[in-house]
Protein backbone atom coordinates (compact mmCIF):
# COMPACT_ATOMS: atom_id res chain seq x y z
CA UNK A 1 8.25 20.88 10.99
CA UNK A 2 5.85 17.59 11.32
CA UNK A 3 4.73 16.89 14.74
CA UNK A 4 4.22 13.27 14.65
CA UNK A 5 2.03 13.64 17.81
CA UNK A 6 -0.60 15.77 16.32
CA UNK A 7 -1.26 13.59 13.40
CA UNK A 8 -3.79 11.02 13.87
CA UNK A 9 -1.86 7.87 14.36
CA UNK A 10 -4.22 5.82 11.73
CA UNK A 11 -3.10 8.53 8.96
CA UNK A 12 -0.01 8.66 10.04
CA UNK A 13 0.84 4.55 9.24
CA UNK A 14 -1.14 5.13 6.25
CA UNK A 15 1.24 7.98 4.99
CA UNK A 16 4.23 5.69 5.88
CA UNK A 17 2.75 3.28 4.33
CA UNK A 18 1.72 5.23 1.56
CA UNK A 19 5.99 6.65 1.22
CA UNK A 20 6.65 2.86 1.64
CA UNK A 21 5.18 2.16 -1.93
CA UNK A 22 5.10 5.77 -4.13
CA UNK A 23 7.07 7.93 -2.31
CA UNK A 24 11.21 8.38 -1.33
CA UNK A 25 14.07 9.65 0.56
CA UNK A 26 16.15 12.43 -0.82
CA UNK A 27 19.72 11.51 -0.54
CA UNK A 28 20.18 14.74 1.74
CA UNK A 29 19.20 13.29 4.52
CA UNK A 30 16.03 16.02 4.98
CA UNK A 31 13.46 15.67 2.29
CA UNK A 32 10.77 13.21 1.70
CA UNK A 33 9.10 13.51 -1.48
CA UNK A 34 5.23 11.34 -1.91
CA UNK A 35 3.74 11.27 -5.65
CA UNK A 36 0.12 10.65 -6.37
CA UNK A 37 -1.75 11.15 -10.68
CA UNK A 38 -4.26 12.16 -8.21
CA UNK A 39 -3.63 15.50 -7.29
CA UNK A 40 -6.62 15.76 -4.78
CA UNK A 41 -5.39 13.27 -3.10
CA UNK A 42 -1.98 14.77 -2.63
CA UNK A 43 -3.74 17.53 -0.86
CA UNK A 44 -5.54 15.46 1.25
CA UNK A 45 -2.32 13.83 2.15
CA UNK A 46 -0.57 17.45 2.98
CA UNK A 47 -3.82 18.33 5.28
CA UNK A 48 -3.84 15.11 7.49
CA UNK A 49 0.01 16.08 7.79
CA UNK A 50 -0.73 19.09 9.22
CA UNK A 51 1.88 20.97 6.61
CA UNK A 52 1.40 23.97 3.87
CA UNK A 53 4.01 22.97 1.54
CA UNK A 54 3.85 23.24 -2.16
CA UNK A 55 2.21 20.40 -4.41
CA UNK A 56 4.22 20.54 -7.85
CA UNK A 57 3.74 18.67 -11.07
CA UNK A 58 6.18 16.42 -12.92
CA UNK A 59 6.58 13.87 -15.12
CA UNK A 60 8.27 10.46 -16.07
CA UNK A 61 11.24 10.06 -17.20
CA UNK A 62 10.13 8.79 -20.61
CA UNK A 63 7.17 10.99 -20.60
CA UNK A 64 6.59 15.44 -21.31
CA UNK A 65 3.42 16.04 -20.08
CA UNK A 66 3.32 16.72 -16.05
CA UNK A 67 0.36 14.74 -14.65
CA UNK A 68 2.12 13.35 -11.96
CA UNK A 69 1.72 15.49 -8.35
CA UNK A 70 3.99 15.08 -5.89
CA UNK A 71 4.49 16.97 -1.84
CA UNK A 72 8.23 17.45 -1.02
CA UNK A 73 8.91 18.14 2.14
CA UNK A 74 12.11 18.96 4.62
CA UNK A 75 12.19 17.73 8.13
CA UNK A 76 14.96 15.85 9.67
CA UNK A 77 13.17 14.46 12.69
CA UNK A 78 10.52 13.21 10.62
CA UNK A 79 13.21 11.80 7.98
CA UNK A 80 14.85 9.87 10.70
CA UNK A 81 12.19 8.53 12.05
CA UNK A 82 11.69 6.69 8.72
CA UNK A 83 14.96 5.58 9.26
CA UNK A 84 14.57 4.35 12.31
CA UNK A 85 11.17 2.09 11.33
CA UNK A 86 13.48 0.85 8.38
CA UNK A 87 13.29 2.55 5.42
CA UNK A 88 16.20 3.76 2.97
CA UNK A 89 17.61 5.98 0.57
CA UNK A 90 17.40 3.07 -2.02
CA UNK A 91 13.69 2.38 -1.41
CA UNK A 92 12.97 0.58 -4.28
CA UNK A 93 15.31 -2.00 -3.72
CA UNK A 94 16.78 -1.90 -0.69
CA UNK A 95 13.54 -1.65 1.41
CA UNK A 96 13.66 -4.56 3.79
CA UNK A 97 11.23 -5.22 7.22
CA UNK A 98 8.92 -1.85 7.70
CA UNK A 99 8.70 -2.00 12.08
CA UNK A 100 4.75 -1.44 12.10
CA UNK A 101 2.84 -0.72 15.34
CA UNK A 102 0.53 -4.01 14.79
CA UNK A 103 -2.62 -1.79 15.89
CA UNK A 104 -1.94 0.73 12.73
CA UNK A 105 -0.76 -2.42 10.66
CA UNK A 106 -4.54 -2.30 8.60
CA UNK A 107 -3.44 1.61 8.04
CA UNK A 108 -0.35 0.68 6.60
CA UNK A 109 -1.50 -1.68 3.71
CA UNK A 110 -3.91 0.67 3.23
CA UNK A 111 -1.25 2.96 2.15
CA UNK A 112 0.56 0.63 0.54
CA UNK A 113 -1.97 -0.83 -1.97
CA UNK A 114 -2.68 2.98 -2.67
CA UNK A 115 0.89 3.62 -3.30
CA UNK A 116 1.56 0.43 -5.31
CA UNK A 117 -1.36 -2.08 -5.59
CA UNK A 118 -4.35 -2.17 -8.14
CA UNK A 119 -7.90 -3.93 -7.46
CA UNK A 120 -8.90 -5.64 -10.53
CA UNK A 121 -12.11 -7.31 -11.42
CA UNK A 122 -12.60 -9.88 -14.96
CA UNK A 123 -14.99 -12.59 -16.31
CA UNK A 124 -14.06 -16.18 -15.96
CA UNK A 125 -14.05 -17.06 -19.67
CA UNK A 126 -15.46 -20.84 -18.54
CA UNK A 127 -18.11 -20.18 -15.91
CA UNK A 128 -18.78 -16.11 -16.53
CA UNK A 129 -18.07 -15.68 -12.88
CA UNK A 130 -16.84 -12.07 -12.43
CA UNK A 131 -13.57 -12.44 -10.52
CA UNK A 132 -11.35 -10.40 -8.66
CA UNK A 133 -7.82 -9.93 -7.53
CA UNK A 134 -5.75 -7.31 -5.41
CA UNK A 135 -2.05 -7.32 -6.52
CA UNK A 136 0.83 -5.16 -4.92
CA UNK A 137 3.73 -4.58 -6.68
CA UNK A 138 7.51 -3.87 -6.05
CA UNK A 139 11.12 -4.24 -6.80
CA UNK A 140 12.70 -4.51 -3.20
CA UNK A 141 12.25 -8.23 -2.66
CA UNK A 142 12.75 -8.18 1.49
CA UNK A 143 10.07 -5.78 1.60
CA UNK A 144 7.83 -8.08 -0.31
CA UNK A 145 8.56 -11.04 1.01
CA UNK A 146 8.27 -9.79 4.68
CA UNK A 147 4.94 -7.90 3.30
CA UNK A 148 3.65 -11.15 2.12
CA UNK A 149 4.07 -13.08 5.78
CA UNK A 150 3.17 -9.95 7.54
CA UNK A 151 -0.49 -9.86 5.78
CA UNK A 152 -1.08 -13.88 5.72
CA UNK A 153 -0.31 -13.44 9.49
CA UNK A 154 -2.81 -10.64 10.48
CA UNK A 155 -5.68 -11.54 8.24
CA UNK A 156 -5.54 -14.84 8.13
CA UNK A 157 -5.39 -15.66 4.49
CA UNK A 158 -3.23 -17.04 1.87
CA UNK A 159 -1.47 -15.18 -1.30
CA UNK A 160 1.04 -15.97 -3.65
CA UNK A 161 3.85 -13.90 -4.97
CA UNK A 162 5.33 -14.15 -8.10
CA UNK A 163 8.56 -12.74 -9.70
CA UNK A 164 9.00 -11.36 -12.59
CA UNK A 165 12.03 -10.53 -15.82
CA UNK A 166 11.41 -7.77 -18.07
CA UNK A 167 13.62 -7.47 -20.98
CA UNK A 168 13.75 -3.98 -20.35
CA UNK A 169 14.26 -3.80 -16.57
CA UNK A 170 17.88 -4.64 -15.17
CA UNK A 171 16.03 -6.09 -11.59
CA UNK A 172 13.24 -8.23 -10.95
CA UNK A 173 9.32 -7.30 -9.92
CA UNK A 174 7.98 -8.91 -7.72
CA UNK A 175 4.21 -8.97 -7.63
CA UNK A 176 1.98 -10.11 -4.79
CA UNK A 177 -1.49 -11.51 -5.87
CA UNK A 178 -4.07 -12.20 -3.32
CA UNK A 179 -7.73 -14.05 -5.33
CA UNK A 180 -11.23 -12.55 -4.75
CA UNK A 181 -11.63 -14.40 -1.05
CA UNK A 182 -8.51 -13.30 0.37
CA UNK A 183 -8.84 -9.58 -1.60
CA UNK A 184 -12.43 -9.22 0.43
CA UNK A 185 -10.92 -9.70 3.74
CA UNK A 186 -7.96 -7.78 3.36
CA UNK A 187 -10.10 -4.92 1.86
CA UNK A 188 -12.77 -5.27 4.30
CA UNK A 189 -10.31 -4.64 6.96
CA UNK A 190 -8.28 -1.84 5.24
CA UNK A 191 -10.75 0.59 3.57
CA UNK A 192 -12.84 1.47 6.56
CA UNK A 193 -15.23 3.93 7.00
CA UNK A 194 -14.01 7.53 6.61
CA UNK A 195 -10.50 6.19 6.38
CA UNK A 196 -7.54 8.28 4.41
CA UNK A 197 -7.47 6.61 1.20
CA UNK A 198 -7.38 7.32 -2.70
CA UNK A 199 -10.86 7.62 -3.54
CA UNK A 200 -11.10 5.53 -6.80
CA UNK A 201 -9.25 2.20 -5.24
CA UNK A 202 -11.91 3.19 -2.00
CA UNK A 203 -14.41 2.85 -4.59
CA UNK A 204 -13.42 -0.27 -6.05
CA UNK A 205 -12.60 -1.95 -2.91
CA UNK A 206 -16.65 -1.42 -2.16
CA UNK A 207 -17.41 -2.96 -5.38
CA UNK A 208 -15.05 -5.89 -4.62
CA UNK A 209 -16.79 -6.38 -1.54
CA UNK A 210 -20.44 -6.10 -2.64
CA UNK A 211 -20.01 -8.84 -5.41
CA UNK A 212 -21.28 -12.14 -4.31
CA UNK A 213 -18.92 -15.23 -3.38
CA UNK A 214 -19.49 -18.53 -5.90
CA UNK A 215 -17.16 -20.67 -4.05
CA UNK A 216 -16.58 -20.86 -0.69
CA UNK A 217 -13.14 -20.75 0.73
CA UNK A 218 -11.39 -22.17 -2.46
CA UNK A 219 -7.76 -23.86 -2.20
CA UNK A 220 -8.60 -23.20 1.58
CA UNK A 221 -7.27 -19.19 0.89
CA UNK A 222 -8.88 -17.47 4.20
CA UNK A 223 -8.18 -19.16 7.59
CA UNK A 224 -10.92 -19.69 10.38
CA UNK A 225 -10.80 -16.06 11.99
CA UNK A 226 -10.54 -13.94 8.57
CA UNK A 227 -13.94 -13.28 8.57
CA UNK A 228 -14.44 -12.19 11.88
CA UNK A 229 -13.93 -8.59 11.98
CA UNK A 230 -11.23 -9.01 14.85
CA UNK A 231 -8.18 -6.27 14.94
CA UNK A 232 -5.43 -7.56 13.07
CA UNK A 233 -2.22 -7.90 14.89
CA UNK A 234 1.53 -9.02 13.10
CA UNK A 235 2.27 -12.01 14.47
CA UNK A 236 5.49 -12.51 12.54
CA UNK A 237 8.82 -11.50 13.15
């Protein structure tokens, strides 16, 4: 059983945030499974949970090989607590509003872009700038939407999201893009010293951060306090 008390509350809203983004509740109404390619990180995960249980290997539907670990887990208390913050069965859909404690909210993204966001960097084909974007991805459109205020609020910076129709998909994706500006604050804030976090988006969030700016607050992206350091705190409802 998961003692939420002796987990340390800053890996605790990352592993909800984390479950938020690659992770789900069994219909049972008991387990909570998490999935990670990076099977260290699964353990590390387990530890900061404070649990022994089994890491297994699976795969995609569409795929053989099992390179994907996952941590499944039974505990009710734990399972409706979830509930309670707001998540669902249906997660990729149906997740709406996630009830974050606003000093934890940092933790949280941090889980969520290493559940379901990617750091890329490219060369601007016209002025061989390198540029950079940090993009979180998902299918349940209140989560995203609320996701998208919730971040503009406590770092003070603008993103867009976008929605997407595959061809092969029966629902849309919905894909929230933040440029290189508002990436560096957001990432700045998030992957802190010796925070829990997937080591190679840890990695590229340094070199994200360590690349110089060549325009200064473009399209007007970061607001007046982004840069200050301050604790963010959700300021939306």
């Amino acid at each position: 059983m998961i003692n939420l008390n002796s987990i340390y509350p800053a890996n605790l809203w990352y592993i909800i945030g984390y479950i938020a983004t690659d992770g789900h509740l069994s219909k049972d109404g008991r387990h909570i499974v998490i999935t990670s390619k990076d099977r260290r990180h699964i353990f590390a995960v387990r530890k900061a949970m404070g649990i022994k249980n089994k890491v297994g290997l699976k795969s995609r539907s569409n795929e053989d090989r099992k390179i994907y670990s996952y941590l499944q887990f039974g505990d009710v208390k734990f399972y409706n607590y979830l509930l309670k913050l707001g998540f669902v069965q249906n997660k990729s859909l149906g997740l709406g509003k996630i009830a974050v404690q606003s000093t934890y909210f940092a933790d949280f993204v941090r889980g969520v872009i290493d559940g379901g966001g990617s750091i890329t960097s490219w060369t601007h084909r016209s002025n061989l700038h390198k540029q950079w974007s940090l993009r979180i991805t998902s299918a349940a459109p209140k989560f995203i939407k609320w996701l998208h205020r919730a971040i503009e609020s406590a770092f003070t910076i603008k993103g867009k999201l976008y929605c997407y129709k595959y061809e092969d998909k029966k629902n849309n994706i919905y894909t929230l893009k933040f440029g290189k500006l508002a990436s560096k604050v957001i990432l700045k804030n998030v992957y802190y010293k010796n925070a829990l976090a997937l080591k190679r988006k840890n990695l590229t969030s340094v070199l994200c951060l360590q690349d110089k700016n060549k325009m200064l607050n473009y399209a007007n992206v970061i607001g007046p306090d982004a840069e200050t350091g301050r604790q963010p705190r959700l300021k939306i409802e």
